[in-house]
Protein backbone atom coordinates (compact mmCIF):
# COMPACT_ATOMS: atom_id res chain seq x y z
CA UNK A 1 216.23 -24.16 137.43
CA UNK A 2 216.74 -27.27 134.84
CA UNK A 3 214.02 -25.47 132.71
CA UNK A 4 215.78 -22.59 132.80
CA UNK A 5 219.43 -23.90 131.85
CA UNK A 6 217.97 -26.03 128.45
CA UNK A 7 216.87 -23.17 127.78
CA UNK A 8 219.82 -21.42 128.03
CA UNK A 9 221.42 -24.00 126.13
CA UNK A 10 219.40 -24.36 123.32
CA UNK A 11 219.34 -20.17 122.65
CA UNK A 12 223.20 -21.12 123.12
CA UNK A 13 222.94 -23.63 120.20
CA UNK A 14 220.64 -21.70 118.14
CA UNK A 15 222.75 -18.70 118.04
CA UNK A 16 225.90 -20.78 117.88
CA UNK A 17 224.17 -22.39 114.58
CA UNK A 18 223.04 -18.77 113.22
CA UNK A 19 226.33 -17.64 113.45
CA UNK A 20 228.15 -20.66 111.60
CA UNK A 21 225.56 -19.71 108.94
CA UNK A 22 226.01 -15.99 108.82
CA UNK A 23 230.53 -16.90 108.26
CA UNK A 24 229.30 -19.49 105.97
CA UNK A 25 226.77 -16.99 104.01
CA UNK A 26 229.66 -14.23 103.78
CA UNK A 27 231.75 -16.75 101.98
CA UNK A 28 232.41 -17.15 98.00
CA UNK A 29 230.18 -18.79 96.30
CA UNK A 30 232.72 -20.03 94.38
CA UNK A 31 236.24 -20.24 95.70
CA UNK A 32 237.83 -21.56 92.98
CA UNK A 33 235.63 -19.83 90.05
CA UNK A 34 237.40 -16.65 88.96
CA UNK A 35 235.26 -16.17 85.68
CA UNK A 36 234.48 -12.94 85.63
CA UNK A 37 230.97 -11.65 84.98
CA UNK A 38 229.08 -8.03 84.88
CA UNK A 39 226.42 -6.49 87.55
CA UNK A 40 224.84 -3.33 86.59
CA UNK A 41 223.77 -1.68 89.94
CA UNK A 42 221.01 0.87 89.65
CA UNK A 43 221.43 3.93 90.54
CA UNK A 44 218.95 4.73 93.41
CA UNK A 45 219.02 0.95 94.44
CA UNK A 46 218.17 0.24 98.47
CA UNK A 47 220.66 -2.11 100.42
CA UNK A 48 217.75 -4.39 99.28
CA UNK A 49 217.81 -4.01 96.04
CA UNK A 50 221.39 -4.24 95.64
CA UNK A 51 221.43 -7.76 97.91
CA UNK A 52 218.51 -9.18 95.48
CA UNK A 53 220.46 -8.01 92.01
CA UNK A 54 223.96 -9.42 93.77
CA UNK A 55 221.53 -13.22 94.67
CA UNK A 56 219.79 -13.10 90.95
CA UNK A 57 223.61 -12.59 89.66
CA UNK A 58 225.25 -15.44 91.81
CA UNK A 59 227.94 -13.46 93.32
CA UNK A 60 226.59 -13.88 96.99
CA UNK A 61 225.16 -17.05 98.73
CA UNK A 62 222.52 -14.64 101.10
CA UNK A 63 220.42 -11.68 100.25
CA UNK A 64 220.22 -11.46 104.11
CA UNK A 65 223.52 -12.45 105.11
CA UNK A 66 225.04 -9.02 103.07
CA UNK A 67 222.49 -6.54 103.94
CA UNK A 68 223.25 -7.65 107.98
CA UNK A 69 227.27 -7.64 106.97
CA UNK A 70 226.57 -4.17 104.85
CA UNK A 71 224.56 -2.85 107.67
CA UNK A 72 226.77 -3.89 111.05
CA UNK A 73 229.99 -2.27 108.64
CA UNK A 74 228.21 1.16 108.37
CA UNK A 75 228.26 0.57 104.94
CA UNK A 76 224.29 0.85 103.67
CA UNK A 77 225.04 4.55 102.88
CA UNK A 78 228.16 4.16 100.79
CA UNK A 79 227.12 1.44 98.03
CA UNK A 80 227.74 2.60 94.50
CA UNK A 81 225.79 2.38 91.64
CA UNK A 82 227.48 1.38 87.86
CA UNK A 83 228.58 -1.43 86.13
CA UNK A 84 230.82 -3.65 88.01
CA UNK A 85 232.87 -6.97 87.30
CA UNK A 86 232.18 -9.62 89.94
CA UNK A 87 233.72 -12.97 90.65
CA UNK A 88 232.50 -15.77 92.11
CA UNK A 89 235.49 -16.59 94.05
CA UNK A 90 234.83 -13.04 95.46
CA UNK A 91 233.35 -13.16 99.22
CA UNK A 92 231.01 -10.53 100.68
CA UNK A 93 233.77 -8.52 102.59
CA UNK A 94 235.34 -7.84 99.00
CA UNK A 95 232.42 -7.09 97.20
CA UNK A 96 231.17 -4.73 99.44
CA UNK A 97 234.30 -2.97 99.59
CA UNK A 98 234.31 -2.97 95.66
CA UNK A 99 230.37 -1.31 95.64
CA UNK A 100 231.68 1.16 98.08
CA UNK A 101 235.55 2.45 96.86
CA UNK A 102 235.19 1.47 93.13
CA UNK A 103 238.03 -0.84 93.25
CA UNK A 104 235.85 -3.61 91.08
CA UNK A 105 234.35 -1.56 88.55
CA UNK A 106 236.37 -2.27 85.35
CA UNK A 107 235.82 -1.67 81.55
CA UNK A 108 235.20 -4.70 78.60
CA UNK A 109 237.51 -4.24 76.09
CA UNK A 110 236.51 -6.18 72.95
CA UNK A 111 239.49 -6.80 70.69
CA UNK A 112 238.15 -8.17 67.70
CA UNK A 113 239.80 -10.42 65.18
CA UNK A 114 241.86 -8.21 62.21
CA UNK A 115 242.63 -5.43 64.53
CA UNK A 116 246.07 -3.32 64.75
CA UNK A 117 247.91 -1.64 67.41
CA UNK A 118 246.19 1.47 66.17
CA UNK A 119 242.73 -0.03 66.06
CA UNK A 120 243.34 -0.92 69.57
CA UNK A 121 244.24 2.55 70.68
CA UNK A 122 241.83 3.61 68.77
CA UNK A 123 238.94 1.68 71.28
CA UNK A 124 240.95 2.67 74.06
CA UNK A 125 240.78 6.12 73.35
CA UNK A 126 237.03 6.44 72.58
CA UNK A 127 236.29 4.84 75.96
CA UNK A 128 238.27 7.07 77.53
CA UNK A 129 241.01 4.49 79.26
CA UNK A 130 243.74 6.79 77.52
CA UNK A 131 244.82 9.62 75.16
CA UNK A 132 244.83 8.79 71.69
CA UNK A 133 248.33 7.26 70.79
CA UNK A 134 249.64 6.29 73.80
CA UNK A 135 249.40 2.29 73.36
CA UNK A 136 251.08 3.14 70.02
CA UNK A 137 253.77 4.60 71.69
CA UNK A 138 254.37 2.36 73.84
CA UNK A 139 254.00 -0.61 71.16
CA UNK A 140 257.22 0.75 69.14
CA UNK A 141 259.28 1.95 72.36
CA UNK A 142 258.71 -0.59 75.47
CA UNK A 143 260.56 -2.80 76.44
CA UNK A 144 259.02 -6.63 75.63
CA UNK A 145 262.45 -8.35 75.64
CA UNK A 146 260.44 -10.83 78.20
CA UNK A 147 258.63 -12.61 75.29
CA UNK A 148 261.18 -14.25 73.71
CA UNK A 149 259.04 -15.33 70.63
CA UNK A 150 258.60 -11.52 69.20
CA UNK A 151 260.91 -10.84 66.52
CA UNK A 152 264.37 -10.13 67.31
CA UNK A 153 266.76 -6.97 66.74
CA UNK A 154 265.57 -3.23 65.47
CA UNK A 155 261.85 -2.42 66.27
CA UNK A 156 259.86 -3.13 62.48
CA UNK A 157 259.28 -0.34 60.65
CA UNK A 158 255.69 -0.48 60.71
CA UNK A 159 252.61 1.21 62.81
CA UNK A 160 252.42 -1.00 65.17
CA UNK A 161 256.14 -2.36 66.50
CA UNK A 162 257.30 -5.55 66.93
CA UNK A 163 253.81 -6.43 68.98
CA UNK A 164 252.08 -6.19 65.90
CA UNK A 165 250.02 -9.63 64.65
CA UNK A 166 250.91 -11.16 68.61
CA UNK A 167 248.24 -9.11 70.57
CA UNK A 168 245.45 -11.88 70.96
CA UNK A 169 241.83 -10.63 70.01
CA UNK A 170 240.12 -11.21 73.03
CA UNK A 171 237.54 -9.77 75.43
CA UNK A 172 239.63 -8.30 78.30
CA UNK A 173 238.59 -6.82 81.39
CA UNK A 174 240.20 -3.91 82.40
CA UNK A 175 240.62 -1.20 85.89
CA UNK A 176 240.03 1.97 84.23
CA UNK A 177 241.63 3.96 86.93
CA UNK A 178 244.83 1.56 86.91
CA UNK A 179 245.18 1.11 83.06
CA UNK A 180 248.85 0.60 81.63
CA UNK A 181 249.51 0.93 78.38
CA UNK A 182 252.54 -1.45 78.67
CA UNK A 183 251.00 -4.13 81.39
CA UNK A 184 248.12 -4.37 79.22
CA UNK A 185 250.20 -5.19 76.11
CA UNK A 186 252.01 -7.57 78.18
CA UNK A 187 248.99 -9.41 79.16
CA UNK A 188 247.61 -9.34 75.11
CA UNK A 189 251.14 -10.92 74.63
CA UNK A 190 250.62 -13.27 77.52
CA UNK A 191 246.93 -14.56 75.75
CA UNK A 192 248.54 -15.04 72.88
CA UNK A 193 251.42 -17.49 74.44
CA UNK A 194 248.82 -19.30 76.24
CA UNK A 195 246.07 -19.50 73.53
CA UNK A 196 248.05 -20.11 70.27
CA UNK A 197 251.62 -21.03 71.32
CA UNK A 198 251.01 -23.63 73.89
CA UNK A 199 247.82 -25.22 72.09
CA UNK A 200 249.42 -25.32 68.36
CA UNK A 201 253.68 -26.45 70.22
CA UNK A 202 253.44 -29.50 68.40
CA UNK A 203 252.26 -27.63 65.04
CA UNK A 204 254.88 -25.17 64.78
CA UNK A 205 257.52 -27.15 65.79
CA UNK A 206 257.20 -29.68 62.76
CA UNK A 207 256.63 -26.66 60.09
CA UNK A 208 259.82 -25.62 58.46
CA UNK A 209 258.08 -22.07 58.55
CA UNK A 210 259.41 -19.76 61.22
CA UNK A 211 257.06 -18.22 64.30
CA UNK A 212 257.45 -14.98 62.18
CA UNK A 213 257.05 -16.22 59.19
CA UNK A 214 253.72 -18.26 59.82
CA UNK A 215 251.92 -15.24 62.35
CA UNK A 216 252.60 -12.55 59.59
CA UNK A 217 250.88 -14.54 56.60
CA UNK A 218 247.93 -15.74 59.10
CA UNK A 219 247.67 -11.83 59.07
CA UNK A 220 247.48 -11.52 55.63
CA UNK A 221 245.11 -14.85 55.60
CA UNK A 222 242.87 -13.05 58.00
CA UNK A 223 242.41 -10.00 55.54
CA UNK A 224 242.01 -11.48 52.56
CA UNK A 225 239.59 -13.84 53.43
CA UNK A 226 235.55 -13.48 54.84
CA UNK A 227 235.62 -17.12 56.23
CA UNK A 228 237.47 -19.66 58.22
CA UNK A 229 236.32 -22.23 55.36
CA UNK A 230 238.59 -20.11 52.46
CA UNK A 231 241.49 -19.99 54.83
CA UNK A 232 242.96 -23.09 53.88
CA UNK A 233 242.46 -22.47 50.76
CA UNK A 234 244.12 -19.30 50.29
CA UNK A 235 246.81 -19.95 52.05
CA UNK A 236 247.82 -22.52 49.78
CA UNK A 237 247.73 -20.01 46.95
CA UNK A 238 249.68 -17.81 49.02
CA UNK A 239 252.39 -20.23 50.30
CA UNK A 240 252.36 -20.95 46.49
CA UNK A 241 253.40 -17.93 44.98
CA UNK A 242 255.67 -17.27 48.10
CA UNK A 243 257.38 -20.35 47.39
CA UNK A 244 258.18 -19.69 43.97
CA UNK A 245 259.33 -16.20 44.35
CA UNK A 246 256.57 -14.66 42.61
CA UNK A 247 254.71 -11.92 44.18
CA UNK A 248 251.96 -12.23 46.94
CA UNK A 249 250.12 -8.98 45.24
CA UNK A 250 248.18 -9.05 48.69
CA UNK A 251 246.64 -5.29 48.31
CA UNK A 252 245.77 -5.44 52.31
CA UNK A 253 249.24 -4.69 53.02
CA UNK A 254 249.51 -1.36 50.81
CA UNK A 255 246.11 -0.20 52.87
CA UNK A 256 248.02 -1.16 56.14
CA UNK A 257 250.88 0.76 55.73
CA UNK A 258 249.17 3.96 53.99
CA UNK A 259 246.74 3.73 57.07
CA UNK A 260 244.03 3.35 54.64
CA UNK A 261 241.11 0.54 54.90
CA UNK A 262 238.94 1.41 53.43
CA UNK A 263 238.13 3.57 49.67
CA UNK A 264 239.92 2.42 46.28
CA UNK A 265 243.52 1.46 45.97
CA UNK A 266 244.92 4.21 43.20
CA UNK A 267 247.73 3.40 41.00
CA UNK A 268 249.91 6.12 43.30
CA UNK A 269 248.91 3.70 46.42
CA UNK A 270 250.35 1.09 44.44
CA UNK A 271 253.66 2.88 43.47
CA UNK A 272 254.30 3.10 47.51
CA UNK A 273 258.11 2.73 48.05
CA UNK A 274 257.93 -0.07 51.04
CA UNK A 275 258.54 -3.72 51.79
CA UNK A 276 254.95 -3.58 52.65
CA UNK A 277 254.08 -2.90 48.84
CA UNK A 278 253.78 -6.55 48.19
CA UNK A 279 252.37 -5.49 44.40
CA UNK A 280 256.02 -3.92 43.96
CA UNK A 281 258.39 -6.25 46.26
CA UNK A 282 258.24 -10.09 46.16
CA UNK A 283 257.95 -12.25 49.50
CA UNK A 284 255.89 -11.63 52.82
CA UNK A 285 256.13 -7.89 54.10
CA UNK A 286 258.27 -7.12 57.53
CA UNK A 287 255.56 -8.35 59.90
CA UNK A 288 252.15 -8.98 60.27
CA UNK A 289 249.39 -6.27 59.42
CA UNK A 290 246.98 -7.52 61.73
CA UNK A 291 245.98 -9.56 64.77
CA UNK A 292 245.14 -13.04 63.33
CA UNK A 293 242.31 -15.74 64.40
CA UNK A 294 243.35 -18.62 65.65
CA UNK A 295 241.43 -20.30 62.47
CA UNK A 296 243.94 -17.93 60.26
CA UNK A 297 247.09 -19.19 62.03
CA UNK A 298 245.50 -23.03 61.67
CA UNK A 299 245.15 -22.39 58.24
CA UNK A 300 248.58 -20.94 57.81
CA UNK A 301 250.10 -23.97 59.12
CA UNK A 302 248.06 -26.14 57.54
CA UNK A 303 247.38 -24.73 54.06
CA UNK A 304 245.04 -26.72 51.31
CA UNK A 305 246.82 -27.90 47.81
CA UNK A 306 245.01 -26.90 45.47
CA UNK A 307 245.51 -26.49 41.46
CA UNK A 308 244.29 -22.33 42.07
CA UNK A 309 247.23 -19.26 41.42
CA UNK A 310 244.46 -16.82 42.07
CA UNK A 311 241.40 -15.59 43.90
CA UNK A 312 239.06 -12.55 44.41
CA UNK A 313 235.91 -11.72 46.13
CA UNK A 314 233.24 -10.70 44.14
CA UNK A 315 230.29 -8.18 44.47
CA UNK A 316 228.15 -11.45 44.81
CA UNK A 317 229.53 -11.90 48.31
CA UNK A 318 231.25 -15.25 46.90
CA UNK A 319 235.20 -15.91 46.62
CA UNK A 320 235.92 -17.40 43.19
CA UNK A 321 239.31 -19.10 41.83
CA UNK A 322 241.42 -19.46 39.31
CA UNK A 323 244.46 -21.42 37.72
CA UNK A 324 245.43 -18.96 35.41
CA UNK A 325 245.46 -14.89 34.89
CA UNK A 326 243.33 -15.47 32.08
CA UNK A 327 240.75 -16.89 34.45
CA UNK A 328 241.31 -14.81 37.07
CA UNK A 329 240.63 -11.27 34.60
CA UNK A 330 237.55 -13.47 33.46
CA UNK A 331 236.25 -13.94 37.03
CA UNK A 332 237.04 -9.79 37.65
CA UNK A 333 235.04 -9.06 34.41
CA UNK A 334 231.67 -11.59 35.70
CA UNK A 335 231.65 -10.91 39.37
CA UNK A 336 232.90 -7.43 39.76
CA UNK A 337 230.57 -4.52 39.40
């Protein structure tokens, strides 16, 4: 009888102990790691399969522990395969339920540096998130009174709305099935609070430029230039010629506003009757043209003195200056073919 109630005890402990593991194994790995991170699920993957992919990726602490919780939920038959973005802070209960309903599977949107509104919608569109034009819309007629450091008063006449130049390029991760146009402008706005006003406070605060001011010629900065080492440099020529009321002649604006990047500028592009025309008005256009880099912005704040007026980039992939227009029509006639 003594045998028999160690023994009874120690099966007690042992499955007291296996149990403590399996709550522990159905745990995050990660509670307070919310990076987010892709798994590609096969299609035609086993329960096993999936558990081993979910262990190589790090999103579960126990092969075993989520095929036994996938299993004793009824679940084995339900798993889905695709592309889905997992957290570590995620436990097994949620990740199951995100292989089974969907919920988790989300879409990488890539916003690179230099884009517009439209180039946004654009990526939006080809993936399918929404119909062409709608972010547009929705950039020129939503309400973003919230964000107190977008330009004030009528919407700008431009493409893109007064969000234009303040939607952070990013990588953002996105739930296809519960895309907003607006919330996801909102959280574009957001990143660029967080990543560019909060970091560069101090910055701003001592230029005698205004928000506006300094985001729409870091827009400018950003297409005129192929590298973050010209920056500073041409936005000293810039501030330059802004400064003494002569014109910016920036022909990145003129393709902006006729919606035309690429091909040659003609002398009828040129003519364009708009404050974007900075070859016919003097001064920095309306707004920005473009979502700047951070290193654009830097180097708008910060711009390098230098004894240059002018600058071009020629068909030798270099950027060459020049004090003078005599120079400058030199430098056109030696390195542009």
């Amino acid at each position: 009888m003594k045998k028999f109630l160690v023994l009874v005890c120690i099966l007690g402990t042992v499955s007291g102990a296996s149990y403590l593991w399996y709550l522990r194994a159905l745990a995050p790995v990660d509670a307070n790691d919310d990076t987010r991170q892709s798994v590609k699920i096969e299609k035609g993957s086993s329960v096993k399969q999936i558990a081993a992919t979910l262990d190589e990726e790090k999103v579960i602490r126990s092969p075993l522990a989520f095929e036994l919780y996938v299993r004793s939920k009824g679940l084995d038959t339900k798993l889905q395969a695709g592309t889905f973005i997992m957290k570590q802070n995620q436990s097994v209960a949620e990740i199951a339920e995100a292989l089974t309903k969907g919920i988790g599977e989300e879409g990488v949107i890539t916003i690179p540096e230099g884009f517009t509104v439209k180039d946004i919608d654009a990526v939006l569109a080809e993936k399918g998130v929404i119909e062409a034009g709608e972010l547009m819309a929705c950039a020129k007629t939503c309400d973003f009174s919230s964000f107190d450091f977008l330009p004030q008063g009528a919407t700008l006449a431009d493409r893109g709305g007064k969000v234009e130049g303040y939607l952070y390029p990013d990588t953002y991760f996105i739930v296809v099935q519960e895309f907003v146009p607006k919330f996801f402008l909102e959280r574009l706005l957001g990143t660029f609070d967080k990543k560019v006003l909060v970091p560069l406070e101090k910055d701003l605060a001592a230029s005698d430029r205004s928000l506006h001011e300094i985001v729409t010629m870091a827009s400018l900065i950003e297409e005129e230039t192929r590298t973050d080492n010209e920056r500073p440099t041409v936005a000293g020529i810039l501030w330059k010629r802004y400064d003494a009321g002569s014109g910016l002649g920036v022909d990145a604006t003129v393709r902006y506003i006729l919606e035309k990047p690429t091909g040659a500028i003609t002398v009828a592009d040129l003519n364009t009757n708009s404050p974007y025309n900075l070859r016919k008005f003097r001064g920095l256009p309306p707004g920005p043209i473009a979502s700047p880099s951070i290193a654009a912005i830097r180097a708008a704040l910060h711009p390098k003195d230098s004894p240059y007026w002018y600058y071009l980039h020629g068909t030798d992939g270099q950027i060459h200056y020049a004090e003078t227009n005599e120079e400058h029509n030199i430098n056109k006639y030696n390195y542009i073919r």
